[in-house]
C-alpha atoms as a PDB file:
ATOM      1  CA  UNK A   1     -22.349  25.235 -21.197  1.00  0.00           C
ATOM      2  CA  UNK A   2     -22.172  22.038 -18.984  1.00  0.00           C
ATOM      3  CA  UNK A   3     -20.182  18.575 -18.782  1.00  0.00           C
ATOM      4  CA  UNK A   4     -21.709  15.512 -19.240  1.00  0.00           C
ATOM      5  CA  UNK A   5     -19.821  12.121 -18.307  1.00  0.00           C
ATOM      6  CA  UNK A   6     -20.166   8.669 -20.278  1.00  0.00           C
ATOM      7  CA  UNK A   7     -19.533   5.186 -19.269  1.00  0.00           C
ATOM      8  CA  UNK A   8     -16.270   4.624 -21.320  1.00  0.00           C
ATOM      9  CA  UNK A   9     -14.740   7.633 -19.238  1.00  0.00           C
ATOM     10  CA  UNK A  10     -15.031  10.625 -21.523  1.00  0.00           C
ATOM     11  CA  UNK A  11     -15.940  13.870 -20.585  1.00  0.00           C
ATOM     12  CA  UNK A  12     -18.118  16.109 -22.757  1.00  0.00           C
ATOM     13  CA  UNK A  13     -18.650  20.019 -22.989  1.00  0.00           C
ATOM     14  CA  UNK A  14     -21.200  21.086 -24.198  1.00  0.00           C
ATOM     15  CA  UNK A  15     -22.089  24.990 -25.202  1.00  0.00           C
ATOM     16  CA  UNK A  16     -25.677  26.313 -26.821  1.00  0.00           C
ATOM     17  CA  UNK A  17     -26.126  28.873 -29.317  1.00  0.00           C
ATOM     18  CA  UNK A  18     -26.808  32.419 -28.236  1.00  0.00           C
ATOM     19  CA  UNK A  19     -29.700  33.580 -28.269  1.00  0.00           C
ATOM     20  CA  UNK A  20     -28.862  36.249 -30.932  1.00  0.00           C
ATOM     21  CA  UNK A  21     -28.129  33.416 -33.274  1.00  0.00           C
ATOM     22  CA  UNK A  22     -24.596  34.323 -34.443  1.00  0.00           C
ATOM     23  CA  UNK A  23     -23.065  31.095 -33.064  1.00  0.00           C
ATOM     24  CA  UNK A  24     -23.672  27.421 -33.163  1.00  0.00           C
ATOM     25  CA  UNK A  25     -24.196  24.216 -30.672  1.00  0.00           C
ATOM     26  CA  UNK A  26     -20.815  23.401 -29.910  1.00  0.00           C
ATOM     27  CA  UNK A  27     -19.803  20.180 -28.558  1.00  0.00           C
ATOM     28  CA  UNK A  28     -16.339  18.549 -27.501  1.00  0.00           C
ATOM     29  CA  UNK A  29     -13.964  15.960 -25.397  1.00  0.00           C
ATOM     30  CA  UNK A  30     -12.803  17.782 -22.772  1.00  0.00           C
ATOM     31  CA  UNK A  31     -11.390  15.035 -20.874  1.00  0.00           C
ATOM     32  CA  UNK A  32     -11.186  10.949 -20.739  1.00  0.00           C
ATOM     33  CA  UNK A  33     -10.593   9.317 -17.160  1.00  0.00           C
ATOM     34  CA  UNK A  34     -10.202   5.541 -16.464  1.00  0.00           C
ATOM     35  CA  UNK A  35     -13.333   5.442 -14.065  1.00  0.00           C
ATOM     36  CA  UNK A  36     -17.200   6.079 -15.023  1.00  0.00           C
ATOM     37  CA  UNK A  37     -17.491   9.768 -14.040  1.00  0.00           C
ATOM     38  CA  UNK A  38     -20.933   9.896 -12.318  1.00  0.00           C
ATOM     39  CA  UNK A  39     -20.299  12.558 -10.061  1.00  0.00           C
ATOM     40  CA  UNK A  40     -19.356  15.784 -12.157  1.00  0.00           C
ATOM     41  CA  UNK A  41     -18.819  19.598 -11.097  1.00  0.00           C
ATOM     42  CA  UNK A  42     -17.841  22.821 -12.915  1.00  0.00           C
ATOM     43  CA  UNK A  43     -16.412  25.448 -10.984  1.00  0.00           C
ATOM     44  CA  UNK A  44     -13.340  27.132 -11.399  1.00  0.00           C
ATOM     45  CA  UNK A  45     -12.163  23.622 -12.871  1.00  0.00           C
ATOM     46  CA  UNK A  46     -13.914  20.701 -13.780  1.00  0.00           C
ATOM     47  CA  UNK A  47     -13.997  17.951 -10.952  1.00  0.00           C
ATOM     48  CA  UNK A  48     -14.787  14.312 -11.672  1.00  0.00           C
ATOM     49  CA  UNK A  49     -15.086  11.803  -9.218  1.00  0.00           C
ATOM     50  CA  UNK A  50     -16.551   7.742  -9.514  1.00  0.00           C
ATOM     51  CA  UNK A  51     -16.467   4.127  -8.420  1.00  0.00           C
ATOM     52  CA  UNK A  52     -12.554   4.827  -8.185  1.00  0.00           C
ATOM     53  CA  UNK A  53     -11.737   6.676  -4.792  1.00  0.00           C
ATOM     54  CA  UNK A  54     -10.437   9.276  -6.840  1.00  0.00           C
ATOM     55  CA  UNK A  55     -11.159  13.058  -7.571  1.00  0.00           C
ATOM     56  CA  UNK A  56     -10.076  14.662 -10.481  1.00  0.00           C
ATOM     57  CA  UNK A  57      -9.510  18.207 -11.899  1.00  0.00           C
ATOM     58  CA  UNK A  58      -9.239  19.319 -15.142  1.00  0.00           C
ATOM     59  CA  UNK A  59      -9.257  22.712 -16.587  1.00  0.00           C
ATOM     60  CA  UNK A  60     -12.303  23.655 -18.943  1.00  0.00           C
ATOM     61  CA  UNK A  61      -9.945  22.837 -22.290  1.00  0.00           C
ATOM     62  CA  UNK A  62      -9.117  19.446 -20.595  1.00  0.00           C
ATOM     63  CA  UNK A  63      -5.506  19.766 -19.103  1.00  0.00           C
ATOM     64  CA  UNK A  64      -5.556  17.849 -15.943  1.00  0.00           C
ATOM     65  CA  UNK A  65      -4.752  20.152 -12.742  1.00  0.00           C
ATOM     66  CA  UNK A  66      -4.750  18.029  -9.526  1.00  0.00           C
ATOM     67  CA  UNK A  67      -5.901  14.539  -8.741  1.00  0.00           C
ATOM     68  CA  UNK A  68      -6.946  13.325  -5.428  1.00  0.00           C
ATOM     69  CA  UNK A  69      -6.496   9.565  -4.558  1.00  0.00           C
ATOM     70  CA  UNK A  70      -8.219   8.463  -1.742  1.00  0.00           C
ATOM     71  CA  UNK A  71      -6.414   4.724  -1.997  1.00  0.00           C
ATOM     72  CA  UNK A  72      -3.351   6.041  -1.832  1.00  0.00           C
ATOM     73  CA  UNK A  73      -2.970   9.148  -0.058  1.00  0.00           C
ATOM     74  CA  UNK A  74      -3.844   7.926   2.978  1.00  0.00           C
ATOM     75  CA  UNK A  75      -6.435  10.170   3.561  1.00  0.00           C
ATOM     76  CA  UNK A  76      -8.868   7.220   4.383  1.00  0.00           C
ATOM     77  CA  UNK A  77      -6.530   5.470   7.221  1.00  0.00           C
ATOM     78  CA  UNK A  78      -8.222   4.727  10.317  1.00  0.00           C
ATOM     79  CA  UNK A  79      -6.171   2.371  13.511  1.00  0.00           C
ATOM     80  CA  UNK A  80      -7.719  -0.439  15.116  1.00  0.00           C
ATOM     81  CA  UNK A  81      -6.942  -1.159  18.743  1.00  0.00           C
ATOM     82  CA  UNK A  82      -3.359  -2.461  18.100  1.00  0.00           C
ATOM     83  CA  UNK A  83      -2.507   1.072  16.565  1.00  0.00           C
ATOM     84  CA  UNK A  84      -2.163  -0.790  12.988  1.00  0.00           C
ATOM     85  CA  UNK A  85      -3.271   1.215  10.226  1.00  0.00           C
ATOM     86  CA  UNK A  86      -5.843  -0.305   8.419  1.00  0.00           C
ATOM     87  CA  UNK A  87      -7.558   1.260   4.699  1.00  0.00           C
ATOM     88  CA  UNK A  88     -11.133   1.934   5.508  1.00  0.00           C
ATOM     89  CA  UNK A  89     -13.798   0.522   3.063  1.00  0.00           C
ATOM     90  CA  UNK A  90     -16.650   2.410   4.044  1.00  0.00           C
ATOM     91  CA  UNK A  91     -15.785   5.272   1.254  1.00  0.00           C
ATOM     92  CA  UNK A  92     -18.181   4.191  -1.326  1.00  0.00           C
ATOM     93  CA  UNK A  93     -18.720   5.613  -5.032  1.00  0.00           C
ATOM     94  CA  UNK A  94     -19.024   9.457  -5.801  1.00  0.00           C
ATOM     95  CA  UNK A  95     -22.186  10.004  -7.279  1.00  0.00           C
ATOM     96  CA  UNK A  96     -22.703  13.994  -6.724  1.00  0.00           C
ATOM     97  CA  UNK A  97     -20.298  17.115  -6.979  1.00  0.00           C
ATOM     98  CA  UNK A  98     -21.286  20.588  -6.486  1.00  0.00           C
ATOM     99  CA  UNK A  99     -18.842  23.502  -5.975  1.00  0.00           C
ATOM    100  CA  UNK A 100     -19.818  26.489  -4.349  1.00  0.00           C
ATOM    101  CA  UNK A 101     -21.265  30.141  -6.121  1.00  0.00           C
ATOM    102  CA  UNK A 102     -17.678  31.260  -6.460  1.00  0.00           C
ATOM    103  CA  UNK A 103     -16.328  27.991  -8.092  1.00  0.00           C
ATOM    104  CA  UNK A 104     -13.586  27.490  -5.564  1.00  0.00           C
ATOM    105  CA  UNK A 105     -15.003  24.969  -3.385  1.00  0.00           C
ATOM    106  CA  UNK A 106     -16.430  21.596  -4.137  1.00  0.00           C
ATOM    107  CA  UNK A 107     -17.883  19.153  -2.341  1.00  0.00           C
ATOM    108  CA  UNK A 108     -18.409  15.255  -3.796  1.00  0.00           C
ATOM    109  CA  UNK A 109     -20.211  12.759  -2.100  1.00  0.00           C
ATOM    110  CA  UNK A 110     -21.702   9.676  -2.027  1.00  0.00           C
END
C-alpha cells in the first residue's frame, strides 16, 4: 500500500492485489486537509505536511491523531535585539517526509 496526495487536499490509499490473486486493487480517501499535501509519510501514522506550516497525523483509516502548527505554536519564535518576539519566515513549504524503519519517527523538510 502507499498514500498519494492531490491538489484539492485529499489523501489517497492505495493497496495492490496479492500476488496469489485472491484479492483486488483497492483504493480509498483516507483523509482531506485544507493545504496541498506534497510532503507525505507512512509510518506508524500517516503524516502530511505542505505550503501551510502545518504537520498532520492521521491514522491509516483516516481519523486525525495530532496536528502540529508551526504558526501558532510558537515553535518558530526567534527575538531580535530588543528581546521582542518576532514569527520567523524562513520556514518554507514541506515538500519531503520520511519516518524512520520502525515508523515512530519522522522527519519533514523542506
Amino acid at each position: 500500500s502507499f498514500v498519494s496526495g492531490h491538489a484539492d487536499g485529499c489523501i489517497y490509499r492505495y493497496t495492490f492485489p496479492e500476488m496469489d490473486g485472491r484479492s483486488r486493487p483497492v483504493q480509498g480517501t483516507v483523509a482531506q486537509v485544507d493545504f496541498v499535501p506534497y510532503a507525505l509519510g507512512w509510518g506508524e501514522h500517516i503524516a502530511a505536511a505542505g505550503s501551510s506550516k502545518q504537520v498532520v497525523f492521521f491514522t491509516p483509516q483516516g481519523s486525525r491523531v495530532q496536528e502540529i502548527d508551526y504558526n501558532t505554536d510558537g515553535l518558530l519564535a526567534d527575538h531580535d535585539d530588543d528581546g521582542k518576539t518576532n514569527a520567523n519566515e524562513q520556514l518554507r513549504d514541506f515538500t519531503v517526509a520520511a519516518f524512520n524503519p520502525s515508523g515512530r519517527t519522522v522527519v519533514v523538510g523542506n
